[in-house]
C-alpha atoms as a PDB file:
ATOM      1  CA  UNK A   1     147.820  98.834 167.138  1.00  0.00           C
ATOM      2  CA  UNK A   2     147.016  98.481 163.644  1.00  0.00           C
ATOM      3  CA  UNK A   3     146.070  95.590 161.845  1.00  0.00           C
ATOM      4  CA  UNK A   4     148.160  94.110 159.269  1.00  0.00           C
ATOM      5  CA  UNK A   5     146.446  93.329 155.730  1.00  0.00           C
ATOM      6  CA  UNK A   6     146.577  89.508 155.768  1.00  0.00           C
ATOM      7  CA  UNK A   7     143.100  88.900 153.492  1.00  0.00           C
ATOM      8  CA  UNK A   8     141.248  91.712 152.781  1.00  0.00           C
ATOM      9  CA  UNK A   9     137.650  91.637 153.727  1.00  0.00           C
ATOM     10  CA  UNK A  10     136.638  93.431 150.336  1.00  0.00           C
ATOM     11  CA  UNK A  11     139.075  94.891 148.057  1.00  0.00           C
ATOM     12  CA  UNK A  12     136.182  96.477 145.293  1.00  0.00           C
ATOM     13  CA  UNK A  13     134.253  98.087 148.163  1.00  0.00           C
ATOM     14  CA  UNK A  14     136.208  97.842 151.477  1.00  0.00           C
ATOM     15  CA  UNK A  15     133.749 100.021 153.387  1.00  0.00           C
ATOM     16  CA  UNK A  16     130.431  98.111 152.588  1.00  0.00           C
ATOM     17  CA  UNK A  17     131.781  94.887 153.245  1.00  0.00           C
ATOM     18  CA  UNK A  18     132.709  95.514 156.837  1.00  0.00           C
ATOM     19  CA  UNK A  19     128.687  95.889 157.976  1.00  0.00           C
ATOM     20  CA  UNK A  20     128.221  94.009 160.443  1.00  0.00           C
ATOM     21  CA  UNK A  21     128.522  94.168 164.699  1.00  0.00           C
ATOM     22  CA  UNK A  22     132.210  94.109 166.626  1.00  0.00           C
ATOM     23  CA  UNK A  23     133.628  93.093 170.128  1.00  0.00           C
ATOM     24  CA  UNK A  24     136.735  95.045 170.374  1.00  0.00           C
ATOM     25  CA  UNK A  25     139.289  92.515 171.617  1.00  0.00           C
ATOM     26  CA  UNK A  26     141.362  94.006 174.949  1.00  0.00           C
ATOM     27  CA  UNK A  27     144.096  91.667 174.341  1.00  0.00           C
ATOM     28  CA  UNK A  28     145.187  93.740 171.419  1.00  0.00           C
ATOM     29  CA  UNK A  29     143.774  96.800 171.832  1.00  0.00           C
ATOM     30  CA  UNK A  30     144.652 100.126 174.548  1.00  0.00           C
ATOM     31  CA  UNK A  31     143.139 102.576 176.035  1.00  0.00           C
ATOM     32  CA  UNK A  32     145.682 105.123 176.993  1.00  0.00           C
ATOM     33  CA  UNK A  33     146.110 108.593 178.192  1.00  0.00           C
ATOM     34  CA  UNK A  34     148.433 111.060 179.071  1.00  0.00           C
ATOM     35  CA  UNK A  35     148.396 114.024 181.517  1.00  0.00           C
ATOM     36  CA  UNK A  36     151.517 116.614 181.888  1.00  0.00           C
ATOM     37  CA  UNK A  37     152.960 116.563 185.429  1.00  0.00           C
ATOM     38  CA  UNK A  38     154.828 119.245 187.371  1.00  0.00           C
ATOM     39  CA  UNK A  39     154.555 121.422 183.877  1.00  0.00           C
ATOM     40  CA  UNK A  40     157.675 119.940 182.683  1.00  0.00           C
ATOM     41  CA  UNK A  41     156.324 115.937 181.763  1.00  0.00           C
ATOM     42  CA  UNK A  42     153.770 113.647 180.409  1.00  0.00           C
ATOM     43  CA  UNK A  43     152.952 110.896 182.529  1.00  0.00           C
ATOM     44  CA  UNK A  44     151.042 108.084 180.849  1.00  0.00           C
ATOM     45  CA  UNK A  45     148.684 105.095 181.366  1.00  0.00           C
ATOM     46  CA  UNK A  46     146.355 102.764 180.375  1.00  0.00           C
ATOM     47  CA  UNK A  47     143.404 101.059 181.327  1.00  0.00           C
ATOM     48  CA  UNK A  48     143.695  97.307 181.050  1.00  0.00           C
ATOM     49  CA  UNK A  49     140.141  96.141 181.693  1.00  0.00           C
ATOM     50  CA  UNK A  50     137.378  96.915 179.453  1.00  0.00           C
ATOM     51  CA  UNK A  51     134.764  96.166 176.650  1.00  0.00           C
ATOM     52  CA  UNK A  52     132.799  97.334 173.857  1.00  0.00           C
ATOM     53  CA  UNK A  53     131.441  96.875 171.223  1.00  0.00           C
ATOM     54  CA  UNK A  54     131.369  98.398 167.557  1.00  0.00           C
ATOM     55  CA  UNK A  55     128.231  98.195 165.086  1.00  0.00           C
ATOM     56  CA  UNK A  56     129.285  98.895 161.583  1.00  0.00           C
ATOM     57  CA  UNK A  57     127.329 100.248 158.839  1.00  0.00           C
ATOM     58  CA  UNK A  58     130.017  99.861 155.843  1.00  0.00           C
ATOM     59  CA  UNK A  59     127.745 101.781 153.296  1.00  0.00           C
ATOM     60  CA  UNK A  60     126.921 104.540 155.309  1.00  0.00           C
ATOM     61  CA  UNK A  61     130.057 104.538 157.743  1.00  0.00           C
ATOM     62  CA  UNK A  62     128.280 107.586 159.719  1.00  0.00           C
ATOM     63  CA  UNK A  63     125.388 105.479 161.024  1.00  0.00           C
ATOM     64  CA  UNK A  64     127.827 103.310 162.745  1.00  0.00           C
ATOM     65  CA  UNK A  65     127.878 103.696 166.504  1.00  0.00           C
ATOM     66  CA  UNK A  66     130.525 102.358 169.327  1.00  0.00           C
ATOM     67  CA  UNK A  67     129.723 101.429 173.014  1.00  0.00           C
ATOM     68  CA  UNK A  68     132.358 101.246 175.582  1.00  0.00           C
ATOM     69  CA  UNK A  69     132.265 100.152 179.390  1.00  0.00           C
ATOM     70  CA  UNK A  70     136.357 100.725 180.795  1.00  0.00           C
ATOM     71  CA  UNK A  71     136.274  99.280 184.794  1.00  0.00           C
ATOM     72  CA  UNK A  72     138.138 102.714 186.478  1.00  0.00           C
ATOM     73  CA  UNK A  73     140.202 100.080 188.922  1.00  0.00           C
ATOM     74  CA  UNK A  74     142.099  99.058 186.307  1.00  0.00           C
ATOM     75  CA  UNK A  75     144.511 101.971 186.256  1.00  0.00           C
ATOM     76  CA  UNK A  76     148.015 101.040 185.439  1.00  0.00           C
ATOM     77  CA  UNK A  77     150.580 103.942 185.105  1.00  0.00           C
ATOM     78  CA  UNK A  78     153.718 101.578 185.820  1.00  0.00           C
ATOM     79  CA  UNK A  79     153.790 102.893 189.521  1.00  0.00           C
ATOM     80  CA  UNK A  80     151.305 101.137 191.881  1.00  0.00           C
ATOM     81  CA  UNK A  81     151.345 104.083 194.508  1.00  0.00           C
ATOM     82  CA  UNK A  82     149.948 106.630 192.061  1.00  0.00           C
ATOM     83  CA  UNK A  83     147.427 103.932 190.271  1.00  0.00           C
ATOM     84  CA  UNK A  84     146.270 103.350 193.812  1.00  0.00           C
ATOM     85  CA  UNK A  85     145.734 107.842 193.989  1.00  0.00           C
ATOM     86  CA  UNK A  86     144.236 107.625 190.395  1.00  0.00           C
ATOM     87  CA  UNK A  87     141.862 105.201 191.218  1.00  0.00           C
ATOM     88  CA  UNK A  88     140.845 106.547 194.850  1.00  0.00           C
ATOM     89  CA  UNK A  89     138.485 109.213 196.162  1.00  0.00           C
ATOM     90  CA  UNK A  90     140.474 112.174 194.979  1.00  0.00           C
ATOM     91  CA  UNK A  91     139.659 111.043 191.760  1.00  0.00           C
ATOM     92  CA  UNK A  92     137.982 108.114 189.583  1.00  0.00           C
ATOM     93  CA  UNK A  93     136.901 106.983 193.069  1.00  0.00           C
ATOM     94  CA  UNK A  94     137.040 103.308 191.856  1.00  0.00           C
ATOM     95  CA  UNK A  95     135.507 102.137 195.071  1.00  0.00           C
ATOM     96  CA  UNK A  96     131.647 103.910 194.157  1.00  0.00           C
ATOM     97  CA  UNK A  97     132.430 104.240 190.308  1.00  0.00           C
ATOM     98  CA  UNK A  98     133.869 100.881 189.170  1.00  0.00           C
ATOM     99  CA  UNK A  99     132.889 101.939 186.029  1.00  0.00           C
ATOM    100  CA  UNK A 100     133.119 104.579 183.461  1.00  0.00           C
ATOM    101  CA  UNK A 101     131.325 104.126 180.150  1.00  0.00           C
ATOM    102  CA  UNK A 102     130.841 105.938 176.354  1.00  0.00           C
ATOM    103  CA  UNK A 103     128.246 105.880 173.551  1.00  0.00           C
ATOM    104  CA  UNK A 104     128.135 107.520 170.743  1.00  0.00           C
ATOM    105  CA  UNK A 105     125.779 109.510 169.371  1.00  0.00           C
ATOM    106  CA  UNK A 106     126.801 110.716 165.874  1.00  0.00           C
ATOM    107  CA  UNK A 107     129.984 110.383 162.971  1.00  0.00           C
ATOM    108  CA  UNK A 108     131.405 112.884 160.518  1.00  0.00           C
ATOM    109  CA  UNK A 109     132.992 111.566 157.772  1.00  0.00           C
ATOM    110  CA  UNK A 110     136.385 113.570 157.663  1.00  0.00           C
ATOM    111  CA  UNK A 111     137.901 111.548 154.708  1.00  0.00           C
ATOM    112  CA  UNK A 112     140.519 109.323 153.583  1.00  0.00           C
ATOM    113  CA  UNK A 113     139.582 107.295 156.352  1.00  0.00           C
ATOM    114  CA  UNK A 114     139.409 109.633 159.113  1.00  0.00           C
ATOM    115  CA  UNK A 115     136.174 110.153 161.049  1.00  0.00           C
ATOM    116  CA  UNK A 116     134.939 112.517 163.871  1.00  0.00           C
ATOM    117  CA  UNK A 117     132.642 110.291 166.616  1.00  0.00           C
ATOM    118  CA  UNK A 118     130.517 112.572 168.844  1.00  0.00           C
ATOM    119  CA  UNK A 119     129.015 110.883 171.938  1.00  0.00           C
ATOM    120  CA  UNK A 120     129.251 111.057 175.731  1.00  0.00           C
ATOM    121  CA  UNK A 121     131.710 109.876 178.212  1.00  0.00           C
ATOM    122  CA  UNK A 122     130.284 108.934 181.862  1.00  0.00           C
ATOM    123  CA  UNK A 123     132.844 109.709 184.757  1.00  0.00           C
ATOM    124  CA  UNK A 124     131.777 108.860 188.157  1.00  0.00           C
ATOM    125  CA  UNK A 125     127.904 110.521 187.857  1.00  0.00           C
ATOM    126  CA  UNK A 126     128.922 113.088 185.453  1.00  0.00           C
ATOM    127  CA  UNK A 127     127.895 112.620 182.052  1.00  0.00           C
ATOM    128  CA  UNK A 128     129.247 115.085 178.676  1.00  0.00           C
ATOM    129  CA  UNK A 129     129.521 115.359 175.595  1.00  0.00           C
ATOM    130  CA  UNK A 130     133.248 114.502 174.079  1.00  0.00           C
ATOM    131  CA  UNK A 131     134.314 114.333 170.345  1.00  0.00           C
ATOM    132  CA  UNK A 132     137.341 111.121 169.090  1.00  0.00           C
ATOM    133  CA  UNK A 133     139.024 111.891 166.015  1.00  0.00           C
ATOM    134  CA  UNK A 134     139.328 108.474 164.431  1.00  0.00           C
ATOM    135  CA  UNK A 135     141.520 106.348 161.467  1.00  0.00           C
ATOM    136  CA  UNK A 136     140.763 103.399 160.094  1.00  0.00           C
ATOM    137  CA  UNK A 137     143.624 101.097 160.234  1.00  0.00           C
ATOM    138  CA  UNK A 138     142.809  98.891 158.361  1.00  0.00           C
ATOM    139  CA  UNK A 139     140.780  95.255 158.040  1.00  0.00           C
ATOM    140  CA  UNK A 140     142.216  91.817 157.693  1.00  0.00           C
ATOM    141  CA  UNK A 141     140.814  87.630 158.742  1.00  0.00           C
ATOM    142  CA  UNK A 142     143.049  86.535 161.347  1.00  0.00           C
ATOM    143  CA  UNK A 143     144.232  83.395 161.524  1.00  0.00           C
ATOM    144  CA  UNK A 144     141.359  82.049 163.388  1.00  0.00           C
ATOM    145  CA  UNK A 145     139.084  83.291 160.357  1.00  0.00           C
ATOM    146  CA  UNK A 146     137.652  86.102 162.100  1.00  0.00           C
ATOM    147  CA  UNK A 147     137.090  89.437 160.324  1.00  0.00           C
ATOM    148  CA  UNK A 148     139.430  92.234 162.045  1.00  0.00           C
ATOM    149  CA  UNK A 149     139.179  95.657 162.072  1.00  0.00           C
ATOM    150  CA  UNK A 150     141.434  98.798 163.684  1.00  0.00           C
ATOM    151  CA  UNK A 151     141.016 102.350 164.628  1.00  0.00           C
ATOM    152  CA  UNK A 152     143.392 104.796 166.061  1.00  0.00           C
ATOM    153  CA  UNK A 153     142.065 107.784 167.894  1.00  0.00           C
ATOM    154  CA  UNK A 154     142.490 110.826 170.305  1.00  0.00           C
ATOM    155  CA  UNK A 155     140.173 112.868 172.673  1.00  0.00           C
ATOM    156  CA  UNK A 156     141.235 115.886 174.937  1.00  0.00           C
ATOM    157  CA  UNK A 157     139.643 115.831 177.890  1.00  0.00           C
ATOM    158  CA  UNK A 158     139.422 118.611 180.495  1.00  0.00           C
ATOM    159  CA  UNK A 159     139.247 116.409 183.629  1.00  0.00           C
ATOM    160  CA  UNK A 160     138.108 119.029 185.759  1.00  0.00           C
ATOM    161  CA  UNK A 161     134.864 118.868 183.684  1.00  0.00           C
ATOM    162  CA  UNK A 162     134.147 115.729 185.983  1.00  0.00           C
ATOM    163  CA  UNK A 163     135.193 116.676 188.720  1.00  0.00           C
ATOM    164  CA  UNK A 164     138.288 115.192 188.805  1.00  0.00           C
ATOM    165  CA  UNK A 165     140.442 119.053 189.869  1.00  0.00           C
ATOM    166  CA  UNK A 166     142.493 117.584 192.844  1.00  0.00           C
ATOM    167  CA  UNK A 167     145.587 119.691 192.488  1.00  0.00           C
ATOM    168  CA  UNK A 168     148.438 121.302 194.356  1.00  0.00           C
ATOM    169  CA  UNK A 169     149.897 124.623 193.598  1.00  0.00           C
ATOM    170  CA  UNK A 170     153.620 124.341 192.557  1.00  0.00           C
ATOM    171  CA  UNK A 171     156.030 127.045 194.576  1.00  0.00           C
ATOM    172  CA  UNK A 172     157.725 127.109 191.770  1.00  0.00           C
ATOM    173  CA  UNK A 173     154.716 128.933 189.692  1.00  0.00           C
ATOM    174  CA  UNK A 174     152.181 126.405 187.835  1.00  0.00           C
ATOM    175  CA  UNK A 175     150.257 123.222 189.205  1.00  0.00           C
ATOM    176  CA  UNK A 176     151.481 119.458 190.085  1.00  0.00           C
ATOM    177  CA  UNK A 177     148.823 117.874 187.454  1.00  0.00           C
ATOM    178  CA  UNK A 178     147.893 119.640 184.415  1.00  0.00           C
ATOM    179  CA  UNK A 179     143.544 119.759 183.759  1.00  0.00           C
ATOM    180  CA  UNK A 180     143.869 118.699 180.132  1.00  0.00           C
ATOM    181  CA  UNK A 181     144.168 114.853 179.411  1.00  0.00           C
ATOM    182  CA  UNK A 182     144.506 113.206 176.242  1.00  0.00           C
ATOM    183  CA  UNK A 183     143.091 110.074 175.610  1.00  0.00           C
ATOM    184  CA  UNK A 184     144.812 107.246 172.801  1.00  0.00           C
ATOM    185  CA  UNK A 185     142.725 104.360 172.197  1.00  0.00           C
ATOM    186  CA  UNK A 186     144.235 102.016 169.626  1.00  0.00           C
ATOM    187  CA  UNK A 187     141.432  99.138 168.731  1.00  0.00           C
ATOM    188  CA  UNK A 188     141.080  95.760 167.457  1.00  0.00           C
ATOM    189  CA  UNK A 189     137.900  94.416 167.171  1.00  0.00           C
ATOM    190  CA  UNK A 190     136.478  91.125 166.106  1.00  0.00           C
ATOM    191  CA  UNK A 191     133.324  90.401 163.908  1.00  0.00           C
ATOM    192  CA  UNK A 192     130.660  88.494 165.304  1.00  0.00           C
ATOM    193  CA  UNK A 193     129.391  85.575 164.313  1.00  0.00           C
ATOM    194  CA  UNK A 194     131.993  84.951 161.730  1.00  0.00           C
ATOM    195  CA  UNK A 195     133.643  81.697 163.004  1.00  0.00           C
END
């Protein structure tokens, strides 16, 4: 979700002035994918517990880094039979793995606001390396007087990688649940120390 521009943080220099270190807030922020099923649809979901946090360096935007920690039980696909598949032993295995977790490890500047974050993304007890196209969305004081910032970003994911490759072989030619997953995270996150 983007942020709208209430107050802005630092109109001459609105990179530098967002230094500083972030909690993304989970009440406005998602962390979403979306996996095709049966070859002919996209089934989507979220996870709805999580937390993270963001360390901004405004003047040098590629020595920020992000840290993420998403609890795996908190599947919600709007159908609590297949959350309670999702999150079971034929795959995230919720049970052992309550947790799945990412930290980055390097940022390309891509332009006009755009940014490629390399880092790795823990699954059960694999760990690999996975790239987020990012955009800034913007940064705003909220009501409360806290600095806000957003990003939008995307990650393709070959789930199989972690081996998550339960499947079943469609008679109709194909599989039930396609390997490649696409991740959506959409983040708010709140400076500390500001109030």
């Amino acid at each position: 979700m983007f942020i709208r521009k209430e107050t802005t943080v630092s109109d001459a220099a609105p990179h530098e002035g967002l230094t500083g270190v972030y909690s993304i807030d989970p009440v406005h922020s998602t962390i979403g994918f979306s996996v095709r099923h049966a070859m002919i649809t996209n089934v989507r979901g979220k996870f709805t517990a999580f937390e993270g946090l963001l360390k901004l360096d405004g003047a040098h935007p590629t020595r920020s880094k992000a840290y993420l920690s998403v609890q795996t039980g908190s599947v919600d696909t709007g159908f609590a039979e297949r959350d309670a598949h999702v999150t079971g032993p034929d795959f995230l295995d919720s049970a052992t793995f309550p947790l799945m977790s990412f930290h980055s490890t390097g940022i390309l500047d891509a332009g006009d606001d755009r940014f490629r974050m390399a880092g790795y993304l823990r699954i059960k007890d694999v760990e690999l390396p996975v790239h987020i196209d990012l955009e800034f969305g913007g940064a705003s004081r909220d009501s409360y007087g806290q600095n806000r910032i957003g990003f939008e970003g995307t990650a393709t994911l070959q789930r199989s990688d972690w081996g998550l490759d339960r499947n079943t072989v469609l008679t109709t030619g194909g599989v039930l649940i396609s390997d490649k997953v696409k991740l959506m995270l959409d983040i708010s996150a709140v400076q500390l120390g500001t109030q």
